[in-house]
N, C-alpha and C. Protein backbone atom coordinates (compact mmCIF):
# COMPACT_ATOMS: atom_id res chain seq x y z
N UNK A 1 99.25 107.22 101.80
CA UNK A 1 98.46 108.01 100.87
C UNK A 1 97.25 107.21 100.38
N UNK A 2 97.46 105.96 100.52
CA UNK A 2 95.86 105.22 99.90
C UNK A 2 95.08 105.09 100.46
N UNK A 3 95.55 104.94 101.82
CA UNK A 3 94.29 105.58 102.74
C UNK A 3 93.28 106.75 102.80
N UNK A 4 94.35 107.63 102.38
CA UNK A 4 93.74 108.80 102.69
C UNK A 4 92.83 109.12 101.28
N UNK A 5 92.85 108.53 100.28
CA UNK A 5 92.56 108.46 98.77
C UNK A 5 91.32 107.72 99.19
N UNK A 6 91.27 106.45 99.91
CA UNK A 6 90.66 105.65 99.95
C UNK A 6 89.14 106.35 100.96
N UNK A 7 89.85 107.10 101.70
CA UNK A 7 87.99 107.88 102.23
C UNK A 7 87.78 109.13 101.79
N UNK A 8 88.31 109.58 100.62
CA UNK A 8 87.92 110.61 99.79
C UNK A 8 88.79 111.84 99.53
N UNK A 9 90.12 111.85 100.12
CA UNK A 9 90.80 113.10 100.02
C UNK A 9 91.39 113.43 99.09
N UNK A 10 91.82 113.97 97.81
CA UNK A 10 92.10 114.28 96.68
C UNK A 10 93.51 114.51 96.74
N UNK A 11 94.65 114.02 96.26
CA UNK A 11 96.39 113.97 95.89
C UNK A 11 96.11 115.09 96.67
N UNK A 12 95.98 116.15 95.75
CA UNK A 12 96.33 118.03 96.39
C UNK A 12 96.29 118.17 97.83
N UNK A 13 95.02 117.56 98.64
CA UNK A 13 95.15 117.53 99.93
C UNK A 13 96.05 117.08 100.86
N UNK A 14 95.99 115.67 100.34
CA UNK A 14 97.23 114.74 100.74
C UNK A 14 99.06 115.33 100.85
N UNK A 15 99.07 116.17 99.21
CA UNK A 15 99.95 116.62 99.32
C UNK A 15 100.73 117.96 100.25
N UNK A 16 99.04 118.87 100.94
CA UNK A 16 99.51 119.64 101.63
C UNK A 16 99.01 119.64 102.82
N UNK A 17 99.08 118.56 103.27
CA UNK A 17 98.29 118.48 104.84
C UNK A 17 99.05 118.44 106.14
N UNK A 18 100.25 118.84 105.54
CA UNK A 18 101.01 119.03 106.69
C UNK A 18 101.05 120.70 106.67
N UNK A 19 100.72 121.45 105.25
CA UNK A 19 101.43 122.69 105.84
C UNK A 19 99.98 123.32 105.56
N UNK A 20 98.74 122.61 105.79
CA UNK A 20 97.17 122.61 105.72
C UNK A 20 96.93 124.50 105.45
N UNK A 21 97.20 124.98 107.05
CA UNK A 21 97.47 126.71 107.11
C UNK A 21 97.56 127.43 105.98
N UNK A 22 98.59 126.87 105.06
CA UNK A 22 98.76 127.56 103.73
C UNK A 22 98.66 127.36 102.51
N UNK A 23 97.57 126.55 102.92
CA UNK A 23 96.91 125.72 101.32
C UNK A 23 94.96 126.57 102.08
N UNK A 24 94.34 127.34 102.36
CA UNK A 24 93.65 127.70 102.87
C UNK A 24 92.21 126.85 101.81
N UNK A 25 92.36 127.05 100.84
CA UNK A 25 91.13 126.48 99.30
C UNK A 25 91.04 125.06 99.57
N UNK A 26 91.75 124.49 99.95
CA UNK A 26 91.98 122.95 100.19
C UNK A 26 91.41 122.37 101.04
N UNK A 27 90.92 122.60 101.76
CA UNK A 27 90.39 121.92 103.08
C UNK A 27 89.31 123.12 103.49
N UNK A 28 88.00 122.51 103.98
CA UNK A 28 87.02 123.18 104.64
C UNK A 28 87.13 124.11 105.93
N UNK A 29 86.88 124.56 106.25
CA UNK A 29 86.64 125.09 107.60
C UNK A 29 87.04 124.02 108.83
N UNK A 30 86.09 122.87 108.48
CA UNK A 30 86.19 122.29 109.61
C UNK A 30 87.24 121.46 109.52
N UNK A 31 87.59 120.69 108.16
CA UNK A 31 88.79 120.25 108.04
C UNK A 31 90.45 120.79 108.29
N UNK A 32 89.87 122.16 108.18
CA UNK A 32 91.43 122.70 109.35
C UNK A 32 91.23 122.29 110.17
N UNK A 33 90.06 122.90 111.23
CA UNK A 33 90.06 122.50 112.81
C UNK A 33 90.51 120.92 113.41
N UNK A 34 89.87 120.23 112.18
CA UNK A 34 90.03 118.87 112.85
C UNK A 34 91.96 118.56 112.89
N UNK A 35 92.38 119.14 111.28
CA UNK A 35 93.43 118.46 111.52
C UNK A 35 94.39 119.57 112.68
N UNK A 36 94.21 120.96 112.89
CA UNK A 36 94.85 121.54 114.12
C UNK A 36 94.41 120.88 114.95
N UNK A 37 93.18 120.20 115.80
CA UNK A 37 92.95 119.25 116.62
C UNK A 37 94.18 118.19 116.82
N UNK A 38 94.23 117.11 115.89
CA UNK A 38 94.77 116.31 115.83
C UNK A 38 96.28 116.65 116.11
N UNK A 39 97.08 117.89 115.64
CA UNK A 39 97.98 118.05 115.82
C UNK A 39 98.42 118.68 117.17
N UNK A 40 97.63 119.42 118.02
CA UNK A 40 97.53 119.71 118.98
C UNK A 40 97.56 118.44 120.29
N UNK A 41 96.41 117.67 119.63
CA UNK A 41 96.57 116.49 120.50
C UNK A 41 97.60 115.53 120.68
N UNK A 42 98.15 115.41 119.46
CA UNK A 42 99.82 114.53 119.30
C UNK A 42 100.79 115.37 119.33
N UNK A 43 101.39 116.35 119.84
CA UNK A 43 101.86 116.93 120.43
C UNK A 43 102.29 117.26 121.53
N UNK A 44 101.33 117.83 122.47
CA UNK A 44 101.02 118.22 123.78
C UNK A 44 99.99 117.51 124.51
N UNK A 45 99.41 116.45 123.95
CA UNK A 45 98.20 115.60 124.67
C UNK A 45 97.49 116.46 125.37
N UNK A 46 97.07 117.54 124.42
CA UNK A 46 95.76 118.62 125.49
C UNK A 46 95.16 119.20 124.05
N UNK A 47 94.50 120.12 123.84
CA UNK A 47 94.13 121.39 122.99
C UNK A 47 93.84 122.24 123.94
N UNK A 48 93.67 123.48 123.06
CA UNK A 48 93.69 125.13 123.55
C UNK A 48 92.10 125.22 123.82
N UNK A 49 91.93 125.98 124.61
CA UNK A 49 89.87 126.21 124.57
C UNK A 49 89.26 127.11 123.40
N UNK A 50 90.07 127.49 122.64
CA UNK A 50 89.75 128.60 121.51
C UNK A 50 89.55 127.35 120.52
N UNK A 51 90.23 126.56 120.49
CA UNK A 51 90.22 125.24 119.24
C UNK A 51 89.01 124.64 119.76
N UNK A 52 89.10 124.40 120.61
CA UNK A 52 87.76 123.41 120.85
C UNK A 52 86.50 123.66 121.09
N UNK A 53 86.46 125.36 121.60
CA UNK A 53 85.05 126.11 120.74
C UNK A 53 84.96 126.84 119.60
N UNK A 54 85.93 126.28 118.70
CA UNK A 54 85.53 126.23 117.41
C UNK A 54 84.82 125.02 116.75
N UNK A 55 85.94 123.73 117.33
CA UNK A 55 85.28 122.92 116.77
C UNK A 55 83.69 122.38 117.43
N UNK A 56 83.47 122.86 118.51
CA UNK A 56 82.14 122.34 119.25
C UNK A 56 80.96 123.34 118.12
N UNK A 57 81.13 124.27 117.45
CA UNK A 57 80.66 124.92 116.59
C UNK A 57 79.98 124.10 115.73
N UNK A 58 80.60 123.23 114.84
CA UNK A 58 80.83 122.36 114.31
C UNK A 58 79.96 120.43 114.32
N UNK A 59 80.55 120.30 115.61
CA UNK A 59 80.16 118.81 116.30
C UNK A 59 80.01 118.76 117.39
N UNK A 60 78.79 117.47 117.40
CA UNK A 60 78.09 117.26 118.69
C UNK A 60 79.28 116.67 119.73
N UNK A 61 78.77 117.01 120.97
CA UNK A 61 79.89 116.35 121.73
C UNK A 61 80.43 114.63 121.55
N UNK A 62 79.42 113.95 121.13
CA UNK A 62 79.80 112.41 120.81
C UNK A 62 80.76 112.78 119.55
N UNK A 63 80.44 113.19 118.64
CA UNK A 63 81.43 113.38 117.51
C UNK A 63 82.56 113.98 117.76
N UNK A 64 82.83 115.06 118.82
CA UNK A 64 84.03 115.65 119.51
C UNK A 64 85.12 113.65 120.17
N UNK A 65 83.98 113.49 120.76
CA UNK A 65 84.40 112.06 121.50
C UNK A 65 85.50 111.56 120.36
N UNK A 66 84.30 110.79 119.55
CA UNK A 66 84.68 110.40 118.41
C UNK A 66 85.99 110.87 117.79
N UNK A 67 86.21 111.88 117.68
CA UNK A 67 87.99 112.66 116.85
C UNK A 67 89.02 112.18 118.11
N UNK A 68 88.56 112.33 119.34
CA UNK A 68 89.37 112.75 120.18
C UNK A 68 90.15 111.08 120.77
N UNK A 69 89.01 110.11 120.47
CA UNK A 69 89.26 108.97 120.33
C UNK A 69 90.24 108.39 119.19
N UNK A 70 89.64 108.69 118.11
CA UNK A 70 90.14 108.23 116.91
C UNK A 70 91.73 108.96 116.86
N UNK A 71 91.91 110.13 116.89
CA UNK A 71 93.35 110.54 117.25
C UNK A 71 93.77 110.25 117.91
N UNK A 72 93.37 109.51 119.66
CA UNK A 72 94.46 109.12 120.75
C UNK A 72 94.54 107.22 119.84
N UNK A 73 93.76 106.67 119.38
CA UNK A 73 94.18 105.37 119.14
C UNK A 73 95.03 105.52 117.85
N UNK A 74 95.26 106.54 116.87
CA UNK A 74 96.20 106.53 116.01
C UNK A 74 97.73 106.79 116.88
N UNK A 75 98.13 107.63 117.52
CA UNK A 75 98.50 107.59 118.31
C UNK A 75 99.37 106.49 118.76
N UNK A 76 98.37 105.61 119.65
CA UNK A 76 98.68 104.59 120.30
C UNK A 76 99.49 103.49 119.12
N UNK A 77 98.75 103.23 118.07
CA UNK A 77 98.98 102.38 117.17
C UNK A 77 100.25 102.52 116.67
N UNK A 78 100.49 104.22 116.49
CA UNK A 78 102.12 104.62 115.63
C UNK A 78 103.45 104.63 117.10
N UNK A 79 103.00 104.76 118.28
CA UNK A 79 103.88 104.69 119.33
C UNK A 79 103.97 102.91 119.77
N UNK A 80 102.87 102.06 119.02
CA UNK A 80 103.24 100.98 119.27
C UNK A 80 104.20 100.07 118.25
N UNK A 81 103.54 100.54 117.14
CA UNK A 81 104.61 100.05 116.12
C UNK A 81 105.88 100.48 116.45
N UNK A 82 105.84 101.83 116.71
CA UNK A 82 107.63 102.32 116.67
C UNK A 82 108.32 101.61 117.60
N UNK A 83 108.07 100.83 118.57
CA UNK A 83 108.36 100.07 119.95
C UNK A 83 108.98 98.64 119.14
N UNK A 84 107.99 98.52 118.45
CA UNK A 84 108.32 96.95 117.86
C UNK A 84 109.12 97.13 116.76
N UNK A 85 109.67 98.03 116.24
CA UNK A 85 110.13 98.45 115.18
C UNK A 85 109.24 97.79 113.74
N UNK A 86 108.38 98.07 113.85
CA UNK A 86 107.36 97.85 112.62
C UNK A 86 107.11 98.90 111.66
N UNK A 87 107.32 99.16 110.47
CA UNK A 87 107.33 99.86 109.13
C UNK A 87 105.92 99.87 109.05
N UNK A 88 105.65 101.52 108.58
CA UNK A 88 104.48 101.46 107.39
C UNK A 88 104.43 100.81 106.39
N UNK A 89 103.14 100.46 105.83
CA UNK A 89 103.58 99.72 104.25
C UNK A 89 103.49 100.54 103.72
């Protein structure tokens, strides 16, 4: 959570960003998309083409890069810890 405090997201968000869909006031437009992105991508390691011409709506293809990056190395980081058995702090 201090992370997420720490680049601007407010408790309320934090607190419903898993069930994002039904907190609709809470998050922007694009801040759904990104986080259905993200969840799409750690999931099924793909997205749908309806998601991703929404979000191309949105962001330039480097900035598409950019999410698509930044979600596969979170990713990587939480499937590597779990290997080593390493805890969040």
């Amino acid at each position: 959570m201090a992370l997420g405090q720490r680049v601007g997201l407010a408790t309320s968000q934090l607190d419903c960003i898993a069930t994002h869909d039904d907190h609709p006031a809470e998050f922007t437009e694009l801040e759904h998309l990104v986080i259905r992105y993200a969840e799409q991508l750690t999931a099924s390691a793909t997205t749908d083409e309806a998601l991703d011409q929404a979000l191309r709506k949105h962001l330039s293809d480097r900035e598409l890069v950019e999410l698509s990056v930044t979600v596969a190395l979170a990713n990587a980081t939480t499937r590597i810890c779990n290997a080593l058995k390493i805890e969040a702090d």
